[in-house]
N, C-alpha and C. Protein backbone atom coordinates (compact mmCIF):
# COMPACT_ATOMS: atom_id res chain seq x y z
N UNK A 1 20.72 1.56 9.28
CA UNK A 1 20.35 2.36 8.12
C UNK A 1 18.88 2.09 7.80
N UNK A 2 18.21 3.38 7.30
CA UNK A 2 16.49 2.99 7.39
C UNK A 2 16.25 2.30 5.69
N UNK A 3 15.25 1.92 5.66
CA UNK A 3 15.03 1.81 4.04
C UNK A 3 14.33 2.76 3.39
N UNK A 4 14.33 2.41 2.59
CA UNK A 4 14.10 3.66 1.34
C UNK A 4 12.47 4.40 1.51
N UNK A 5 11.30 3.35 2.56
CA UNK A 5 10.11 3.92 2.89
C UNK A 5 10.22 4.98 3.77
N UNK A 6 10.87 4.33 4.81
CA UNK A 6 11.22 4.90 6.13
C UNK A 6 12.10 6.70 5.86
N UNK A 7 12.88 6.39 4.82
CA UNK A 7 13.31 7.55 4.42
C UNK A 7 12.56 8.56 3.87
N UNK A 8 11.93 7.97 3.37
CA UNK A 8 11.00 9.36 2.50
C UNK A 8 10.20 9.92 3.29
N UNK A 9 9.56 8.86 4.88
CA UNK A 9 8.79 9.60 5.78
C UNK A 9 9.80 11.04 6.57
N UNK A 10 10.77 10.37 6.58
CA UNK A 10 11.68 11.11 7.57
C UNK A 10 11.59 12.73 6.88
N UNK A 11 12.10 12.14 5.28
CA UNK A 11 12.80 13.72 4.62
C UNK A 11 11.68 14.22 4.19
N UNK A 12 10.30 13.93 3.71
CA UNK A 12 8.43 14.05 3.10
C UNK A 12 8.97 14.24 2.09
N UNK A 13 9.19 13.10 1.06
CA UNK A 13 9.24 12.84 -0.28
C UNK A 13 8.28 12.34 -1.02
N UNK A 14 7.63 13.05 -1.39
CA UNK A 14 6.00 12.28 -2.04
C UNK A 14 6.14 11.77 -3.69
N UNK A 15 5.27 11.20 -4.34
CA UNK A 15 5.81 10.84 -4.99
C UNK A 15 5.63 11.65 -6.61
N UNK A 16 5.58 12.80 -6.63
CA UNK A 16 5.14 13.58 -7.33
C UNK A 16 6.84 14.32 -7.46
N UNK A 17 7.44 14.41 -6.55
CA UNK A 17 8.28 15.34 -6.11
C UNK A 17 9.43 14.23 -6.65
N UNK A 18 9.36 13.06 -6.44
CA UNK A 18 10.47 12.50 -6.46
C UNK A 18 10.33 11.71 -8.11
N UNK A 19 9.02 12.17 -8.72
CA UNK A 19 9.34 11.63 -10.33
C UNK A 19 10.01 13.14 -10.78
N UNK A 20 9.30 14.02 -10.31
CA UNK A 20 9.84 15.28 -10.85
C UNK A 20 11.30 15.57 -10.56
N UNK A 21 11.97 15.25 -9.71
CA UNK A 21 13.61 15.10 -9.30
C UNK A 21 14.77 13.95 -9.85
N UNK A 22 13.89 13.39 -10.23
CA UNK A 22 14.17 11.68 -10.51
C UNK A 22 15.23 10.68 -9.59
N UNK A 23 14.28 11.68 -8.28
CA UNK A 23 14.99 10.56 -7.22
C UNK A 23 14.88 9.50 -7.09
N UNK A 24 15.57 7.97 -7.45
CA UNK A 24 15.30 6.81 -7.39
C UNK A 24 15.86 6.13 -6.15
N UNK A 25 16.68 6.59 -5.38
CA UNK A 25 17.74 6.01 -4.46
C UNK A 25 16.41 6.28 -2.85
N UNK A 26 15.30 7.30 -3.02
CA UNK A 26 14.44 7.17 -1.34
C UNK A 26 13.11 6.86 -2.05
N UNK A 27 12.32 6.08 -1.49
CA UNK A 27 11.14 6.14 -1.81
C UNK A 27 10.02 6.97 -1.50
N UNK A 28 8.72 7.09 -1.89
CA UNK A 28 8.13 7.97 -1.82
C UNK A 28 7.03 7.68 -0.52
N UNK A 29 6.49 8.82 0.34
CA UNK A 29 5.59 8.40 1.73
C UNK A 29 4.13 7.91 0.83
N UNK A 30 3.84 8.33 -0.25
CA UNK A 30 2.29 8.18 -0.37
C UNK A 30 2.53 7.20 -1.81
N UNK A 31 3.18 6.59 -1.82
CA UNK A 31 3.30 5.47 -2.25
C UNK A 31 4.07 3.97 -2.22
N UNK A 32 3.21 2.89 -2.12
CA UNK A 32 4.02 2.06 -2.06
C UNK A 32 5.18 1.00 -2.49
N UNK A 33 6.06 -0.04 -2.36
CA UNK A 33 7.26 0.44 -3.03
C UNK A 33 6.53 -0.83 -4.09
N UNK A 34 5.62 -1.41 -3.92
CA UNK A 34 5.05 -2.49 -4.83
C UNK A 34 4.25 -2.00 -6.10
N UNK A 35 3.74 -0.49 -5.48
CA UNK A 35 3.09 0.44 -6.22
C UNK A 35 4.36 0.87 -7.30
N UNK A 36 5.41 1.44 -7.04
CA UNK A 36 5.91 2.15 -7.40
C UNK A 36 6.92 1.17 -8.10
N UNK A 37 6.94 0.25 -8.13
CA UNK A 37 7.47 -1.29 -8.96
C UNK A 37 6.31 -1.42 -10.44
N UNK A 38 5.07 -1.23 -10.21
CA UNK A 38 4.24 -1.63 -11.27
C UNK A 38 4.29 -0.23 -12.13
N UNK A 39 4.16 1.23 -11.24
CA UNK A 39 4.45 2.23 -11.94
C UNK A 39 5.88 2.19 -13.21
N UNK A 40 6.57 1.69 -12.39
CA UNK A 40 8.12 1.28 -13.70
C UNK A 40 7.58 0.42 -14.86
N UNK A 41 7.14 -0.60 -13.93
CA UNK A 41 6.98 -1.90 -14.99
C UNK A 41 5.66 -0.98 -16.17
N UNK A 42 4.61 -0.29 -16.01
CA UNK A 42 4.10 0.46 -17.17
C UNK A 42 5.31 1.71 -17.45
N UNK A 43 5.16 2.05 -17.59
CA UNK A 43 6.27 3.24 -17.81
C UNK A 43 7.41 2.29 -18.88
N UNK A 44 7.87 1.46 -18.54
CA UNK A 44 8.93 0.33 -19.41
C UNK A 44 8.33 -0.40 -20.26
N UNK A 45 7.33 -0.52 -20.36
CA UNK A 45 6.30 -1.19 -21.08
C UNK A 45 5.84 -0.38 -22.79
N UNK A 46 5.23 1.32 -22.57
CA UNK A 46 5.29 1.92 -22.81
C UNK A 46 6.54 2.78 -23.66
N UNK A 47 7.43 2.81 -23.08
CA UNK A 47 8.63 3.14 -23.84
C UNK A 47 9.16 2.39 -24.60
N UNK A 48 9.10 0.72 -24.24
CA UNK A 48 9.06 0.04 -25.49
C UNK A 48 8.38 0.03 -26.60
N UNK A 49 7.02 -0.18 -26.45
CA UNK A 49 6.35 0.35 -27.46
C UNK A 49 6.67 1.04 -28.55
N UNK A 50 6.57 2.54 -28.22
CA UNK A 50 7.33 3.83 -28.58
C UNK A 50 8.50 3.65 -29.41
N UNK A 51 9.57 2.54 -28.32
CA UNK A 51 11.09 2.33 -29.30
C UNK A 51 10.37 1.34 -30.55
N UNK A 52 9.90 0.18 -30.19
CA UNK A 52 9.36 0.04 -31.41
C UNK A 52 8.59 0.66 -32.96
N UNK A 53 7.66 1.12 -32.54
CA UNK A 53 6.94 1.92 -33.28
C UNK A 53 8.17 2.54 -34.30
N UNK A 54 9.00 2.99 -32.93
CA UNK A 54 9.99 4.35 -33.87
C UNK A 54 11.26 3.48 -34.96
N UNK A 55 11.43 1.99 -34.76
CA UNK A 55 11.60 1.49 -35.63
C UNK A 55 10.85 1.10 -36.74
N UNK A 56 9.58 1.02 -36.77
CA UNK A 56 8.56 0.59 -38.23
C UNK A 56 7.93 -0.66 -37.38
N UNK A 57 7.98 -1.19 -36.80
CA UNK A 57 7.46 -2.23 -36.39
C UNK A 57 5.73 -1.93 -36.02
N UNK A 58 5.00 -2.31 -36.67
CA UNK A 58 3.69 -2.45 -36.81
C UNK A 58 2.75 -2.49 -35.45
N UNK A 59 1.64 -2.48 -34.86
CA UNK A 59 1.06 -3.33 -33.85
C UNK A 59 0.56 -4.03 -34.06
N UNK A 60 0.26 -5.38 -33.07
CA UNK A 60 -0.05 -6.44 -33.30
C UNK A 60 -1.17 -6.61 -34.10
N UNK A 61 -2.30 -5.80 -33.44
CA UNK A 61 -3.72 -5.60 -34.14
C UNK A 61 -3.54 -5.44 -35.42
N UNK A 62 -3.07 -4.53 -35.97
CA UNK A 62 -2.83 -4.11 -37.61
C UNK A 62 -1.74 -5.10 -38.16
N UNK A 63 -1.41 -6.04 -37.92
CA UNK A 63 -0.35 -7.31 -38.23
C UNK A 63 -1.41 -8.28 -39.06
N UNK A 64 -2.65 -8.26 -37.12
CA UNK A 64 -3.01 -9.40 -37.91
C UNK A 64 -4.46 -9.00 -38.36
N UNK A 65 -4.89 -7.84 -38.81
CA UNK A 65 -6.24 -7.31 -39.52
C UNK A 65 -5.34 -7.78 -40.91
N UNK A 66 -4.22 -7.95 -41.11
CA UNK A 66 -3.72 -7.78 -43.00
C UNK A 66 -3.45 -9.36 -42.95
N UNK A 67 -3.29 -9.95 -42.08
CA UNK A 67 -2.86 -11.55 -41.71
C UNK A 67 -3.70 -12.51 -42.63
N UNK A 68 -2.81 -13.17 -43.32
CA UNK A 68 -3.71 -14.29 -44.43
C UNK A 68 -4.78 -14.65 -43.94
N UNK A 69 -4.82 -15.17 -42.43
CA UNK A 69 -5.54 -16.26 -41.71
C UNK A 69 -7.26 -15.58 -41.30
N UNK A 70 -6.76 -13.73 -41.42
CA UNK A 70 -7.82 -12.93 -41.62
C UNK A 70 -8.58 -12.48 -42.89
N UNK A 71 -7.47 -12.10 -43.71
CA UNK A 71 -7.76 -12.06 -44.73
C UNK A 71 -8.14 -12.97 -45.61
N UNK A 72 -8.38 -14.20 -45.45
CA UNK A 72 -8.86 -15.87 -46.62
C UNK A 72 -9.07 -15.42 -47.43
N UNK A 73 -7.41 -15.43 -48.50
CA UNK A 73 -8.06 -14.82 -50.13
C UNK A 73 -8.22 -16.71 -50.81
N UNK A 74 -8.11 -17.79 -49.70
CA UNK A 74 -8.69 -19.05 -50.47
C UNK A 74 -10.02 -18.77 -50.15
N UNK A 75 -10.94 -17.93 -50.18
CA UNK A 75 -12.42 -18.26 -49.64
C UNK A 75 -12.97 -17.80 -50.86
N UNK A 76 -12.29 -16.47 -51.22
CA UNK A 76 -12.49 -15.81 -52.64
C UNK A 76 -12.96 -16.87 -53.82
N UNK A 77 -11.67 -17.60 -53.35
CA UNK A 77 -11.45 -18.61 -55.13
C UNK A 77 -12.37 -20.02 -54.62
N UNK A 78 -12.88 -20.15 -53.79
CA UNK A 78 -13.71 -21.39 -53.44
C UNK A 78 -12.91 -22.16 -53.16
N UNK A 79 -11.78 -22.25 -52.52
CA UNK A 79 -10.87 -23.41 -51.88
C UNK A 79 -10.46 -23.60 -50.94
N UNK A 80 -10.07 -24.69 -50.54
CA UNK A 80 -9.48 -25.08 -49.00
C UNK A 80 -8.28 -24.31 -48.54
N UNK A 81 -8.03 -24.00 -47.40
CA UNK A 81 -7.17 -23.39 -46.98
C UNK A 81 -5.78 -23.85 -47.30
N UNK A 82 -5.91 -25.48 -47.05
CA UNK A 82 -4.86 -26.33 -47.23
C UNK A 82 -4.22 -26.39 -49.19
N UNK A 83 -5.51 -26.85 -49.59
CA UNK A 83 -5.04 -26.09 -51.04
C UNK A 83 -4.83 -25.06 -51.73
N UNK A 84 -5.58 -24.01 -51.00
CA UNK A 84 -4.52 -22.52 -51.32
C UNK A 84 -2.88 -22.30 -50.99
N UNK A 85 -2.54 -22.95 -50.09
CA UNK A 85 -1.59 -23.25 -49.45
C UNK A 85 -0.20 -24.00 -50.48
N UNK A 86 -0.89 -24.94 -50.66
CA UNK A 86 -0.30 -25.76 -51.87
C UNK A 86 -0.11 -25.20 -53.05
N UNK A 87 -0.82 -25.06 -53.56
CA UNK A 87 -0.78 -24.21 -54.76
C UNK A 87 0.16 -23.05 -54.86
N UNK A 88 0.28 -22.57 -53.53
CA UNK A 88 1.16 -21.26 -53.93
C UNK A 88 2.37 -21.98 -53.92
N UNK A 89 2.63 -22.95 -53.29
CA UNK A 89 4.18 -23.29 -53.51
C UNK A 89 5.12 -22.55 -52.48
N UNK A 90 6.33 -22.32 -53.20
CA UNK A 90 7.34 -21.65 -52.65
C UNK A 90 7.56 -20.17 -52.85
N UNK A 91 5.80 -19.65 -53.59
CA UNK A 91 6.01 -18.01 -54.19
C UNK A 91 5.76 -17.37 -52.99
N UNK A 92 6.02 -16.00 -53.04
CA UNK A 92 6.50 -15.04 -52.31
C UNK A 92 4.75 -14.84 -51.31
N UNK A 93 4.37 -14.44 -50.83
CA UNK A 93 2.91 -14.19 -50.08
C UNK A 93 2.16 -12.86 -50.92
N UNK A 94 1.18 -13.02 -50.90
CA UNK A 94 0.60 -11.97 -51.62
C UNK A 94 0.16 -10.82 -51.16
């Protein structure tokens, strides 16, 4: 039995043809199958994203542009990080 490269030469499955079919079972002649491993791995990458997003989940960047550690509202009041810290106690984050 040939493998899945060997096949796609046989039947000319390129790889245009075979996202558009969503043939996954032959591989494609003008691409390779290491190629076509990293093509998934973005593609899965991406759709996570997306599922995230479409739950509310923020991106990282805009997490940490609002992030205390960016934002130093102890710099405001002239104090140490460690004693802003303290001071707030056990209250909620601001």
């Amino acid at each position: 039995m040939a493998d899945a490269d060997a096949l796609s030469k046989v039947v000319g499955l390129d790889m245009e043809t075979r996202t558009r079919l969503k043939i996954t079972s032959i591989g494609a002649f003008d691409c390779l199958r290491g190629e076509r491993k990293q093509l998934a791995k973005i593609k899965h990458r991406d759709r996570e994203a997306e599922r995230r997003r479409a739950r509310g989940q923020i991106p990282r960047e805009e997490y940490e542009a609002k992030s205390m550690s960016r934002t130093r509202p102890w710099a405001t009041l002239g104090i140490s990080r460690a004693t802003w810290y303290r001071a707030r106690g056990n209250a909620p984050a601001v």
